[in-house]
Protein backbone atom coordinates (compact mmCIF):
# COMPACT_ATOMS: atom_id res chain seq x y z
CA UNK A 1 3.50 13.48 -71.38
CA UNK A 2 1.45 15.04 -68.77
CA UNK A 3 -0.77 16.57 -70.89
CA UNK A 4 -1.22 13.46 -72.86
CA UNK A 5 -2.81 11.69 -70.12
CA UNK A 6 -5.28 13.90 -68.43
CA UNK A 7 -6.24 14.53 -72.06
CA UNK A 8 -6.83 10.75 -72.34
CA UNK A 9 -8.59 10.77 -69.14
CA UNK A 10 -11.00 13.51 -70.09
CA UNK A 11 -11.72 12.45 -73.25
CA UNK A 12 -12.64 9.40 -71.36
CA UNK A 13 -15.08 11.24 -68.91
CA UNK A 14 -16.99 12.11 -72.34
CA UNK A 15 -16.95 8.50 -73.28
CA UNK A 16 -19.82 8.58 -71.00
CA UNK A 17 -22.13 11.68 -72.12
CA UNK A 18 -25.15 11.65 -72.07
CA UNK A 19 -27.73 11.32 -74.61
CA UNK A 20 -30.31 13.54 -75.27
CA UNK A 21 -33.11 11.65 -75.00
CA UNK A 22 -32.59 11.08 -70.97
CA UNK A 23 -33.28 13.80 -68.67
CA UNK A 24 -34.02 13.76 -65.01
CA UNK A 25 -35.57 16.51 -63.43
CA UNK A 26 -34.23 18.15 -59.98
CA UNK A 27 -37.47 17.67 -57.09
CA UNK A 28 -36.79 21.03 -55.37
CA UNK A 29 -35.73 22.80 -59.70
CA UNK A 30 -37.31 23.15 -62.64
CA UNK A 31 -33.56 23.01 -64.31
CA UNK A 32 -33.26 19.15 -66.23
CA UNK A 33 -30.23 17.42 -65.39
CA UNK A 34 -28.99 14.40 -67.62
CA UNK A 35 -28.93 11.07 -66.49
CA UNK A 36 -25.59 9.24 -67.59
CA UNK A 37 -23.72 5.93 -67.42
CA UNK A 38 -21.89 7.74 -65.13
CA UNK A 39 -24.99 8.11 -62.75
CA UNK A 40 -25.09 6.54 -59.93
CA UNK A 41 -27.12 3.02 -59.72
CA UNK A 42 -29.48 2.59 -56.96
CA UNK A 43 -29.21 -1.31 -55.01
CA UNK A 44 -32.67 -3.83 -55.34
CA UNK A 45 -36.12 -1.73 -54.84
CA UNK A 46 -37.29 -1.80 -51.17
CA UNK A 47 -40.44 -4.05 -51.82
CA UNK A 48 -37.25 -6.77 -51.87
CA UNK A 49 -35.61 -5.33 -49.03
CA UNK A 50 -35.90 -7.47 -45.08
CA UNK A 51 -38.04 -5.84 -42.21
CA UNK A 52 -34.12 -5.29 -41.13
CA UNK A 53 -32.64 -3.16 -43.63
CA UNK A 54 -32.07 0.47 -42.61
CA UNK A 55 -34.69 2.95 -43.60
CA UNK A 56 -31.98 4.96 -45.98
CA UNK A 57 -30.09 2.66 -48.14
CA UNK A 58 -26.64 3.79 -49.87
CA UNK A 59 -26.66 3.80 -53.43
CA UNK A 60 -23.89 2.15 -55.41
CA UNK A 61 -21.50 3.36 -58.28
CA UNK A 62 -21.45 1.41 -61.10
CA UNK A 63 -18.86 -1.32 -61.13
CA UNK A 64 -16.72 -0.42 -64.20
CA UNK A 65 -16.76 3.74 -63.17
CA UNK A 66 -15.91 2.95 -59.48
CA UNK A 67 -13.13 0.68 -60.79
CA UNK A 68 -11.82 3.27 -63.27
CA UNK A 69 -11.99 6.17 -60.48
CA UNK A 70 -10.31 3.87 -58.05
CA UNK A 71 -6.74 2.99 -60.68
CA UNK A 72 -6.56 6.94 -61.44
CA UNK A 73 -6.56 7.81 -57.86
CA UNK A 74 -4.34 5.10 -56.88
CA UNK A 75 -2.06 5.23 -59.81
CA UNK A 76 -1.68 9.22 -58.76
CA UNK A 77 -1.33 8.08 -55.19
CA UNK A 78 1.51 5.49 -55.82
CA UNK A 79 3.18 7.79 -58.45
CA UNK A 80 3.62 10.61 -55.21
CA UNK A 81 4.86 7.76 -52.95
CA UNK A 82 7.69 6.94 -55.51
CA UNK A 83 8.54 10.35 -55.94
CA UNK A 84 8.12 11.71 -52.34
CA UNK A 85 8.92 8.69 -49.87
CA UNK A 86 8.02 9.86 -46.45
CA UNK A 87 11.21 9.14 -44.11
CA UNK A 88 11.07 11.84 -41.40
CA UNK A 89 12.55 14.61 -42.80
CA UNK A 90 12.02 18.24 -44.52
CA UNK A 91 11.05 16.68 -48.02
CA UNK A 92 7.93 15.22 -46.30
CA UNK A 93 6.30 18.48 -46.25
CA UNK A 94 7.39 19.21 -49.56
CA UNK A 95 5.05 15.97 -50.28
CA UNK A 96 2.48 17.20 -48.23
CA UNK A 97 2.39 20.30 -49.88
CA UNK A 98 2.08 18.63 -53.46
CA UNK A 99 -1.19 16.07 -51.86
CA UNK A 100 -2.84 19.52 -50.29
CA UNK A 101 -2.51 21.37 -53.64
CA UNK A 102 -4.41 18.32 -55.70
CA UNK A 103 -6.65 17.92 -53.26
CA UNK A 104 -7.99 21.02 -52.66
CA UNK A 105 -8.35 21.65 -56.48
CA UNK A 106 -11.74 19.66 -56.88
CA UNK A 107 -13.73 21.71 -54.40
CA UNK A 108 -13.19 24.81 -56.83
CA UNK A 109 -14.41 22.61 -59.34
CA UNK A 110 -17.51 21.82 -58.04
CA UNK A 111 -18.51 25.46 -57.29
CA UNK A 112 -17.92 26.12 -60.72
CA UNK A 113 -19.92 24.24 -61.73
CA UNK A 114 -22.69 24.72 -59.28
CA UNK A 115 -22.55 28.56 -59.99
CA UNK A 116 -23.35 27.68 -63.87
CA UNK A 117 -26.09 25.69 -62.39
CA UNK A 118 -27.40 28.48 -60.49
CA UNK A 119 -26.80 31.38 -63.34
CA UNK A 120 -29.21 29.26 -65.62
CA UNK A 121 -31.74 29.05 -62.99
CA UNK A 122 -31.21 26.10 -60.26
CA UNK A 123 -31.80 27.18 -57.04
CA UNK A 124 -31.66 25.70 -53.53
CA UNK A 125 -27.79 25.39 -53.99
CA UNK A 126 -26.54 27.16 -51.35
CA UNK A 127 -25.73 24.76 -48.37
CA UNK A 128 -24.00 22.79 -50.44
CA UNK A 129 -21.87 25.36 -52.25
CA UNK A 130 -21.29 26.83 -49.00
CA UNK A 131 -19.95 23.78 -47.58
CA UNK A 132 -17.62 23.24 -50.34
CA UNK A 133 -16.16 26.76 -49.72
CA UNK A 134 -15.51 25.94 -46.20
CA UNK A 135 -13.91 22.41 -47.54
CA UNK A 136 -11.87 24.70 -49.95
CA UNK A 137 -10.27 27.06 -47.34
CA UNK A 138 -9.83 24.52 -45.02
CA UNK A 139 -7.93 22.47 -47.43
CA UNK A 140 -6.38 25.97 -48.40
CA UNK A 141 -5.44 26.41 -44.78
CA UNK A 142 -3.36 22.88 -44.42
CA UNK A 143 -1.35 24.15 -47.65
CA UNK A 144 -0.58 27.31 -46.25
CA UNK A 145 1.11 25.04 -43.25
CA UNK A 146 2.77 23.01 -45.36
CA UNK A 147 4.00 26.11 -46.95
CA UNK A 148 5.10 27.75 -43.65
CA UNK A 149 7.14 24.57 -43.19
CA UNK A 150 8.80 24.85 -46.41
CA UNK A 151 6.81 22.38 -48.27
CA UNK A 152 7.15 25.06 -51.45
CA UNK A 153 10.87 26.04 -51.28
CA UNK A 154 11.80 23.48 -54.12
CA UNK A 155 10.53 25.29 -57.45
CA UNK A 156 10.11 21.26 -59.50
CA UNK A 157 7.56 20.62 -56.03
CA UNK A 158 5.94 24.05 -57.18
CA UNK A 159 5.33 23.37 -61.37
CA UNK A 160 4.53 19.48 -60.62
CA UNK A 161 1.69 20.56 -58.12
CA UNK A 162 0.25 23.12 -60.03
CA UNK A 163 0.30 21.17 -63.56
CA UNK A 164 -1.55 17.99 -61.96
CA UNK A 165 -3.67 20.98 -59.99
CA UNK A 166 -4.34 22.49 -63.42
CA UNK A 167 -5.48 19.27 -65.18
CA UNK A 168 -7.07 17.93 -62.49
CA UNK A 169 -9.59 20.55 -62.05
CA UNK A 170 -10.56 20.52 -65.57
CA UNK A 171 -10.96 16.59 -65.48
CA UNK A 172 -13.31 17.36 -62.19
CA UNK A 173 -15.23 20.36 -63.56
CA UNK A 174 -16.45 18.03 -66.99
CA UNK A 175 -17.20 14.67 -64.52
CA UNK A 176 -18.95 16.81 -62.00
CA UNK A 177 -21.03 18.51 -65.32
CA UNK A 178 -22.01 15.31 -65.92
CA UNK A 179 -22.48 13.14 -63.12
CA UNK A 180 -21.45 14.89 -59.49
CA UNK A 181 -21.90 11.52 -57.58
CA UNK A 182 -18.75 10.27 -59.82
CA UNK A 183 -16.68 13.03 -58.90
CA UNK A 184 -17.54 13.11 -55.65
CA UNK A 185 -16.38 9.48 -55.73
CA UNK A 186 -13.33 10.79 -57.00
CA UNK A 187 -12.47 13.04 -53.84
CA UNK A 188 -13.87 10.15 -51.62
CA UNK A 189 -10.99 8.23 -52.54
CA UNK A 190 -8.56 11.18 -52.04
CA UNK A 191 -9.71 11.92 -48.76
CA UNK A 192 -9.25 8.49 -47.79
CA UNK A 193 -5.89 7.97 -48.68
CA UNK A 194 -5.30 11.41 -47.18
CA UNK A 195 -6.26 10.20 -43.90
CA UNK A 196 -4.29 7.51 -43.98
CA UNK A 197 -1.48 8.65 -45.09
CA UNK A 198 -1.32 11.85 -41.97
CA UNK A 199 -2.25 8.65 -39.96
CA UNK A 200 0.67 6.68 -40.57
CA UNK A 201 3.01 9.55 -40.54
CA UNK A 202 1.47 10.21 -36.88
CA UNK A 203 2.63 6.52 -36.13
CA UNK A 204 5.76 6.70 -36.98
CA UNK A 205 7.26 10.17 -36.54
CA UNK A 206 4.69 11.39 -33.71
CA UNK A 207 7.35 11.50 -31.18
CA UNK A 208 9.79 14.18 -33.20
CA UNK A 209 6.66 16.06 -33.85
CA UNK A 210 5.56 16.44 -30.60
CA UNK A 211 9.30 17.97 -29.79
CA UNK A 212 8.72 20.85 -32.86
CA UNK A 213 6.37 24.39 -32.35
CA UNK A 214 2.98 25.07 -33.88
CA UNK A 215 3.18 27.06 -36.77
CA UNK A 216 1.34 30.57 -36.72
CA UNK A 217 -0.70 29.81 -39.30
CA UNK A 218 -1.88 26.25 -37.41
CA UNK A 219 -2.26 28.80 -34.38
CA UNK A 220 -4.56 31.44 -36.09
CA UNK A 221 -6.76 28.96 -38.21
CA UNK A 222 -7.39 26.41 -35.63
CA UNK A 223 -7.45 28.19 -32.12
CA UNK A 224 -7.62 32.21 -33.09
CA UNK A 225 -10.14 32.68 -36.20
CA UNK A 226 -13.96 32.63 -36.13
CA UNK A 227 -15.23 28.79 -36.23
CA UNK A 228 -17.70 29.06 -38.91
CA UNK A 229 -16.49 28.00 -41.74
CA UNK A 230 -14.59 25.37 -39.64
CA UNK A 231 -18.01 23.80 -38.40
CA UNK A 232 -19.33 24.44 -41.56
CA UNK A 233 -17.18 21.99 -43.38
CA UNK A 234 -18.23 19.70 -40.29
CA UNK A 235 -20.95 18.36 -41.23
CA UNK A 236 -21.39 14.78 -40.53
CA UNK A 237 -20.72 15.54 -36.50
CA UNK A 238 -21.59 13.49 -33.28
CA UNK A 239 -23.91 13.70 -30.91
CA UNK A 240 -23.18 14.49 -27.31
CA UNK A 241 -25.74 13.11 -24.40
CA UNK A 242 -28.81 15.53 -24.95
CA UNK A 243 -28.90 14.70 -29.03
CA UNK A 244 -27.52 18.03 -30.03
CA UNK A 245 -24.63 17.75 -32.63
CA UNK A 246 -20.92 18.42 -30.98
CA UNK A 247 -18.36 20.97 -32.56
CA UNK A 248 -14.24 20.30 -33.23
CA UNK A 249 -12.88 22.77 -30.92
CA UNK A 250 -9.12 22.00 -31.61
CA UNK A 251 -6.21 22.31 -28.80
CA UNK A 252 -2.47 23.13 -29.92
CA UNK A 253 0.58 22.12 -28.13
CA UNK A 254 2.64 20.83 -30.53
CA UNK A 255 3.26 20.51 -34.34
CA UNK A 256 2.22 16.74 -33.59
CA UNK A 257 -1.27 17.81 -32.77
CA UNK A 258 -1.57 20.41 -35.85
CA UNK A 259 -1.05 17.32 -37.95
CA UNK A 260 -3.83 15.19 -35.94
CA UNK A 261 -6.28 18.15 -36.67
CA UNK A 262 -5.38 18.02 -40.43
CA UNK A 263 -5.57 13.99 -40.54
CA UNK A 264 -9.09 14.50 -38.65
CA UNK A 265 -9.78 17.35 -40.70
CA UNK A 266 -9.34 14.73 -44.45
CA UNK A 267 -11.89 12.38 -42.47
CA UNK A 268 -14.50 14.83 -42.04
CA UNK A 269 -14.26 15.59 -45.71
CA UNK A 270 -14.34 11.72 -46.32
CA UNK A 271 -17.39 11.48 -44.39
CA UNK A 272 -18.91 14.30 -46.32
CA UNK A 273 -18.52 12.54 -49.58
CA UNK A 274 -19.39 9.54 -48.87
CA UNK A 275 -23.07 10.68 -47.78
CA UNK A 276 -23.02 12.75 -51.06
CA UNK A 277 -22.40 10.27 -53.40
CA UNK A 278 -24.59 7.27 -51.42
CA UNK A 279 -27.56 9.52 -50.45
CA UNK A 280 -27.31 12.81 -52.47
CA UNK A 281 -27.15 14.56 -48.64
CA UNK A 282 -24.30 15.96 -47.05
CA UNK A 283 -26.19 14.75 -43.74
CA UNK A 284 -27.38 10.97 -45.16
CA UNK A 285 -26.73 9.29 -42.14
CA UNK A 286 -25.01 10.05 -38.72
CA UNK A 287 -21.27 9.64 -37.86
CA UNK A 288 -21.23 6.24 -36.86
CA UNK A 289 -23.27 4.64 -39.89
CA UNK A 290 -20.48 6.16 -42.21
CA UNK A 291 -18.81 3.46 -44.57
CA UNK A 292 -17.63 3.87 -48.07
CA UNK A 293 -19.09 3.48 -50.91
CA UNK A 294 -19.67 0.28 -52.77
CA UNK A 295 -19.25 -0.89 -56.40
CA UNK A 296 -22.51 -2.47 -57.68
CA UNK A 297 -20.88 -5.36 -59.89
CA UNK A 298 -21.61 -5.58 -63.24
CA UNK A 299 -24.70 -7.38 -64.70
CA UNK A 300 -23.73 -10.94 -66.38
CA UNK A 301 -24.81 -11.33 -70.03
């Protein structure tokens, strides 16, 4: 059954290949990239645009993609929920474990596909593949403390996370071929239920967290290892009062706060994507003019 549907789904994702007769050419490569239906569509030109309107303006997805990326990832989402209610006890992590394996999967995918991009010729790739490492091991780095908490022991939690990990990073690899803004999209929404989902967990189980130990693992990758590929991931940071940008430098106490660096952790990658897929710049805009991205609705016939 499993198979059956991501195979639906990717044979969907080629639904929208492109043709050959529409090319767009990279400013800073010589390398053609196709423009597709997945592409996404840029809001009214600026001649229409108020004296008001910020100098950078987010582009949109189109209605019908955004709507279709938004009832996979939910549909995922809920199907999770129903199968790993969080209620305060060891299975959560075993949940936890199964959201940190998916999520980390489409971060491989991109580097795939930005290393065929580069072997035929592409260059000026490297700050952004970079980054996604550093997104990959940190994601890599909250599964290895889900692990230490026992989030693996059940073998079912192992084969269901790796078979949607398996499938889902083919799925990512052919959208991202095709149209990268889309699939960014994609982890946009993953992040963001991420977030909220460590959030509310925070809410309502904070106070037994803060009575249980930080995990070694929390301990080493948070307070112990070298920071750079920690700020490296960060890259839509604040400001502090002379303009320079501000780094995470997390404190430990508790198990409670591991979990508030992990939720805090999703957002940064939220914040990431979002300038990715609206500006086509891991830096877009600053920290507080972050939002999410929009659907541009669908022309009327």
């Amino acid at each position: 059954m499993k198979i059956f549907v991501f195979s639906t789904l990717l044979a969907t994702s080629l639904a929208f290949a492109p043709s050959s007769n529409h090319l767009n050419l990279n400013p800073h490569s010589k390398v053609a990239t196709p423009i597709t239906a997945l592409n996404v569509l840029s809001p009214p030109s600026a001649e229409t645009a108020t004296s008001s309107t910020p100098s950078k303006v987010p582009e949109m997805i189109d209605e019908n993609v955004y709507n279709f990326n938004k009832f996979l990832i939910d549909t995922v989402y809920d199907i999770i929920c129903l199968v790993y209610p969080v209620r305060g006890t060891k299975r959560d992590y075993a949940r936890f474990f199964v959201l940190e394996t998916v999520a980390r999967v489409p971060y491989f995918a991109y580097l795939s596909v930005l290393h065929l991009r580069e072997t035929f010729g592409e260059r000026e790739l490297g700050e952004k593949m970079r980054t996604h490492y550093a997104e990959a091991d940190n994601e890599f780095h909250h599964l290895l403390i889900m692990e230490s908490l026992g989030g693996n022991d059940n073998v079912v939690d192992r084969v269901l996370a790796q078979t949607m990990a398996f499938f889902y990073y083919w799925y990512v690899v052919t959208v991202y071929f095709f149209s990268p803004p889309v699939a960014y999209h994609l982890s946009e929404l993953i992040e963001d239920h991420a977030f909220d989902t460590y959030s509310g967990y925070l809410e309502n189980y904070g106070e037994e967290l803060k009575k249980k130990p930080v995990p070694a693992i929390a301990q080493k990758y948070y307070v112990e290892d070298n920071p750079f590929l920690f700020d490296l991931f960060c890259t839509v940071k604040n400001k502090d009062e002379n303009g320079n940008f501000s780094t995470r430098r997390p404190q430990l106490s508790s198990l409670y706060d591991v979990f508030v660096n992990i939720r805090d952790d999703e957002k940064e990658h939220w914040k990431t994507l979002c300038n990715l897929v609206q500006y086509g710049d891991m830096q877009g805009v600053e920290n507080k003019d972050v939002v999410g991205t929009k659907a541009k609705p669908a022309e009327k016939k």
